[in-house]
PDB file of N, CA and C in Angstrom:
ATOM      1  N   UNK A   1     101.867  86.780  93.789  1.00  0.00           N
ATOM      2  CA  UNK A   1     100.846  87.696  94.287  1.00  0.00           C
ATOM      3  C   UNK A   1     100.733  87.616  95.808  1.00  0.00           C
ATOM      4  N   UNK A   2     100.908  86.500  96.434  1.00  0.00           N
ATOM      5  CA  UNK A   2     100.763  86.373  98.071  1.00  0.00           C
ATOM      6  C   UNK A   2     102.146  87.105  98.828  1.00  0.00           C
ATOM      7  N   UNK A   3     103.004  86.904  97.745  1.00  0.00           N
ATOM      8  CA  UNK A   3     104.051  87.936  98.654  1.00  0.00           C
ATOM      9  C   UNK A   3     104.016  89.147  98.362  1.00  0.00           C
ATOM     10  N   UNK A   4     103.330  89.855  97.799  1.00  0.00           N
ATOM     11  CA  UNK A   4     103.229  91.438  97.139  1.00  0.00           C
ATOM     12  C   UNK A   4     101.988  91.808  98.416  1.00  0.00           C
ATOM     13  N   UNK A   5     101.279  90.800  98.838  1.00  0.00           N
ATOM     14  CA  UNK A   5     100.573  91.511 100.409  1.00  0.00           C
ATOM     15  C   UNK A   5     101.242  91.350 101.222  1.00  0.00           C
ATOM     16  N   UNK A   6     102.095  90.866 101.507  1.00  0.00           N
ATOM     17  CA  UNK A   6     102.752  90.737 102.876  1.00  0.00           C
ATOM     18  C   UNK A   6     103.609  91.656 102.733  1.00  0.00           C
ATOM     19  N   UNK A   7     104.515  91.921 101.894  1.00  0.00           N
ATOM     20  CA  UNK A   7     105.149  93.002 101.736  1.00  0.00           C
ATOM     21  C   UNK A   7     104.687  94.506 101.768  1.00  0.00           C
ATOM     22  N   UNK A   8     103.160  94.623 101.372  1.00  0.00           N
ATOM     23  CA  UNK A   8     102.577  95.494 101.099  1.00  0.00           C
ATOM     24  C   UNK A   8     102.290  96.039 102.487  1.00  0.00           C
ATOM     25  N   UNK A   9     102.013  94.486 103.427  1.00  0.00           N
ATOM     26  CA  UNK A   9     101.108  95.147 104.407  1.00  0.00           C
ATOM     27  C   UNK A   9     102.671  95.225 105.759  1.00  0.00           C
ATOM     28  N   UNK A  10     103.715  95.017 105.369  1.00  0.00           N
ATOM     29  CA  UNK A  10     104.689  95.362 106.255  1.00  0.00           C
ATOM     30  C   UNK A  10     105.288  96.306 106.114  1.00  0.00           C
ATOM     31  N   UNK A  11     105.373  97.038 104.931  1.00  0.00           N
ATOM     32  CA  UNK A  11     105.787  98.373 104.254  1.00  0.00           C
ATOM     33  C   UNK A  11     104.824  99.399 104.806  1.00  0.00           C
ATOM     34  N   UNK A  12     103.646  98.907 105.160  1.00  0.00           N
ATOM     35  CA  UNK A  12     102.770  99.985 105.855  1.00  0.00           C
ATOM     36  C   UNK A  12     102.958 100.103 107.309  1.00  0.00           C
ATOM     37  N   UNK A  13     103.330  98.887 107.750  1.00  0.00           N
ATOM     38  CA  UNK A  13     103.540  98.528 109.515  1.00  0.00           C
ATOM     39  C   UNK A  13     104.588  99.602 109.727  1.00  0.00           C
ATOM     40  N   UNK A  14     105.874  99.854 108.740  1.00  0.00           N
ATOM     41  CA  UNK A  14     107.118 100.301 109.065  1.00  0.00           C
ATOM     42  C   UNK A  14     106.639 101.959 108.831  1.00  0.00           C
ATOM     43  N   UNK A  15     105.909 102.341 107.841  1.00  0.00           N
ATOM     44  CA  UNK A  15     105.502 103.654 108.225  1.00  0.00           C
ATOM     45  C   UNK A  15     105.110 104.602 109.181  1.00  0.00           C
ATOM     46  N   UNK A  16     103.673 103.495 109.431  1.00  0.00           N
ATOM     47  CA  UNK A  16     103.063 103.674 110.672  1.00  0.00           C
ATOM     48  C   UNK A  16     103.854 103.972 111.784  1.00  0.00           C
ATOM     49  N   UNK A  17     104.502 102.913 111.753  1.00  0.00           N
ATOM     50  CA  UNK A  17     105.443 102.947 113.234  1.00  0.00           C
ATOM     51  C   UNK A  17     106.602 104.339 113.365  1.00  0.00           C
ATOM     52  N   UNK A  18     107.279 104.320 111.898  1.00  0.00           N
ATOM     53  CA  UNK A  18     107.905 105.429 111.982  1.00  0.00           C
ATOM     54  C   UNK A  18     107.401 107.173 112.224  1.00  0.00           C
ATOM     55  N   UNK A  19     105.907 107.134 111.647  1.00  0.00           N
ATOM     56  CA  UNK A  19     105.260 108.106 112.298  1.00  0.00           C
ATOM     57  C   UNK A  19     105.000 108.447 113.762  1.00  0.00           C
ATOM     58  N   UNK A  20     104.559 107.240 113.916  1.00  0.00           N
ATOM     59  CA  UNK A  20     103.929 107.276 115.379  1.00  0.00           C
ATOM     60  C   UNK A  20     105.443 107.488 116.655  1.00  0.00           C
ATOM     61  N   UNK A  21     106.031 107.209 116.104  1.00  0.00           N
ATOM     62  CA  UNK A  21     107.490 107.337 116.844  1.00  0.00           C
ATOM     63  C   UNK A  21     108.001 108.659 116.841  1.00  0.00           C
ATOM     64  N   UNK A  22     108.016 109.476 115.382  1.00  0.00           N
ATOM     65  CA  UNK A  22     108.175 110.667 115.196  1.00  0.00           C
ATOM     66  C   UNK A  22     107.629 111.812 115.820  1.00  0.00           C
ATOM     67  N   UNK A  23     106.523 111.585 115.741  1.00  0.00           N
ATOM     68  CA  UNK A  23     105.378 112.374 116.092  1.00  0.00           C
ATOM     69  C   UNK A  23     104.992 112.400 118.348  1.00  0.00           C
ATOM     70  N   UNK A  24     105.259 110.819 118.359  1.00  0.00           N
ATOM     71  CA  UNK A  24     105.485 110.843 119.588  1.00  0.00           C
ATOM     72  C   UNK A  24     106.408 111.389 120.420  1.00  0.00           C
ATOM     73  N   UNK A  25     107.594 111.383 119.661  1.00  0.00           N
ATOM     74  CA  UNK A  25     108.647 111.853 120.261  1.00  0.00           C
ATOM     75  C   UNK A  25     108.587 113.406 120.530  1.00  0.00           C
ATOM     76  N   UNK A  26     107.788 114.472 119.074  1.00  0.00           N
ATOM     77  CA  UNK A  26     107.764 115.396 119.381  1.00  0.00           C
ATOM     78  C   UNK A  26     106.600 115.765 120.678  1.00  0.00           C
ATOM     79  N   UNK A  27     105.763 115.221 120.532  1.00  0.00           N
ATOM     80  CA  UNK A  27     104.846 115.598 122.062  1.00  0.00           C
ATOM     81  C   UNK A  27     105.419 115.107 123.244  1.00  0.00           C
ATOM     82  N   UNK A  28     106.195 113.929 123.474  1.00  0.00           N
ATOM     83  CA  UNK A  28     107.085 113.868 124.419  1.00  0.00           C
ATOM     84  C   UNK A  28     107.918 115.250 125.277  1.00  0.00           C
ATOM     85  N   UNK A  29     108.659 115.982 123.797  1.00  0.00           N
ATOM     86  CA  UNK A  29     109.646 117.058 124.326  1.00  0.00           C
ATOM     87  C   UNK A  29     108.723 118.118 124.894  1.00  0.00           C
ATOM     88  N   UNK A  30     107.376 118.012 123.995  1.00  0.00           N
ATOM     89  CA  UNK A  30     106.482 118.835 124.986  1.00  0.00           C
ATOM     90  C   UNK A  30     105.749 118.913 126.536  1.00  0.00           C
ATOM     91  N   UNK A  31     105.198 118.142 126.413  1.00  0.00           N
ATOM     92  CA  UNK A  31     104.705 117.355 127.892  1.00  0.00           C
ATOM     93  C   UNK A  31     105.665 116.859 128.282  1.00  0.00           C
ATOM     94  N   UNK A  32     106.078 116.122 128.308  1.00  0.00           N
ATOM     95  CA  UNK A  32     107.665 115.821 129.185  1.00  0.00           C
ATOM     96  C   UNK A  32     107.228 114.177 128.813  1.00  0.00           C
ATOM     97  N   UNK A  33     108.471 113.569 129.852  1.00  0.00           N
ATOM     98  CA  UNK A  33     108.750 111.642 129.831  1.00  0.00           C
ATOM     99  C   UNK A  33     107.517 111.195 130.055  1.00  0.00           C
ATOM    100  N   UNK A  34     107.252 111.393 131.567  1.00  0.00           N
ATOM    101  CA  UNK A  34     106.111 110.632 132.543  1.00  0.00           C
ATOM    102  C   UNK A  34     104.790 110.849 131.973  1.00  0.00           C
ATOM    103  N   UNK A  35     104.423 112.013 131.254  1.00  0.00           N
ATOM    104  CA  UNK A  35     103.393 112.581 130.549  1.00  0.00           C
ATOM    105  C   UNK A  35     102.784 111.133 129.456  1.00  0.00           C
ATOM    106  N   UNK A  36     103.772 111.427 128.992  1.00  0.00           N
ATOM    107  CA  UNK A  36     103.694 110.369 127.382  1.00  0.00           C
ATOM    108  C   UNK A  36     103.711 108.937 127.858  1.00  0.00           C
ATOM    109  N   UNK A  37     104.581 108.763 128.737  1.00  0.00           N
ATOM    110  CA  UNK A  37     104.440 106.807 129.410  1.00  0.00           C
ATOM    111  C   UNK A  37     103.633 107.000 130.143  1.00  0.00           C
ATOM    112  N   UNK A  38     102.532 107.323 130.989  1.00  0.00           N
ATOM    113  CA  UNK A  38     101.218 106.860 131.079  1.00  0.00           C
ATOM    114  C   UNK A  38     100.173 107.237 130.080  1.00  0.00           C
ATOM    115  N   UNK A  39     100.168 107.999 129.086  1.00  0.00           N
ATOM    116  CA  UNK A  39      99.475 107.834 127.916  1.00  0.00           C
ATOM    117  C   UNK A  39      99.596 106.858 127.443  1.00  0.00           C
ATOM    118  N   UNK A  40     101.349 106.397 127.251  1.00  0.00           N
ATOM    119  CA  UNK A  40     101.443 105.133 126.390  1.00  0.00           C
ATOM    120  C   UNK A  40     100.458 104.023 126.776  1.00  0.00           C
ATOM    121  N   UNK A  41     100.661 104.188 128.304  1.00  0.00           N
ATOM    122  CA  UNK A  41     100.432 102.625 129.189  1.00  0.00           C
ATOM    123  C   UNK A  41      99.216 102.346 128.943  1.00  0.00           C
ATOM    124  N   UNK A  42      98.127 103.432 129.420  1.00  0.00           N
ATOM    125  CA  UNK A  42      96.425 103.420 129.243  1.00  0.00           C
ATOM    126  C   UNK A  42      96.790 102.633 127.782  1.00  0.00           C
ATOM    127  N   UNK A  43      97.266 103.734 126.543  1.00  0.00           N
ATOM    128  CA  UNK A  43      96.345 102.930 125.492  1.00  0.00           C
ATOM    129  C   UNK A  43      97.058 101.562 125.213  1.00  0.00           C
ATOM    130  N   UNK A  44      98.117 101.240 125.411  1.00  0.00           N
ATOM    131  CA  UNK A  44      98.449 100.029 125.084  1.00  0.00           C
ATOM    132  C   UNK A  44      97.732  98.840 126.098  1.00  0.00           C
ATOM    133  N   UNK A  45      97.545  99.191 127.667  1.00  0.00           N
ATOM    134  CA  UNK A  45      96.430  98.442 128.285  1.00  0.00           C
ATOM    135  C   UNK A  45      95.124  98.249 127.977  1.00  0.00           C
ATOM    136  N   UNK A  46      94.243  99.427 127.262  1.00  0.00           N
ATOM    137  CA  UNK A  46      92.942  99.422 126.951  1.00  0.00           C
ATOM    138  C   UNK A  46      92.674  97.946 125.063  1.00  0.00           C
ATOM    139  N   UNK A  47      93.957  98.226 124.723  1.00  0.00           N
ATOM    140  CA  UNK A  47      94.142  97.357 123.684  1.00  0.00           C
ATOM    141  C   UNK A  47      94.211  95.847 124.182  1.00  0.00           C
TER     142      UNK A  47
END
């Protein structure tokens, strides 16, 4: 049972991430590079 959460909760990490990558990438092509890396920067600094 203790490995069915860890698995559970890394199977969600890899989603997440693959969304957020996906999805980033498409607002990237919109706004452009520099647009999206200081968005990135703020929120990964405010974290």
């Amino acid at each position: 049972m203790e490995y069915f959460a860890v698995t559970l909760t890394f199977t969600i990490s890899i989603f997440v991430l693959g969304f957020a990558a996906f999805f980033g990438g498409l607002w990237m092509n919109r706004k452009g590079p520099r647009t999206a890396a200081l968005t990135d920067a703020r929120n990964v600094g405010a974290s």
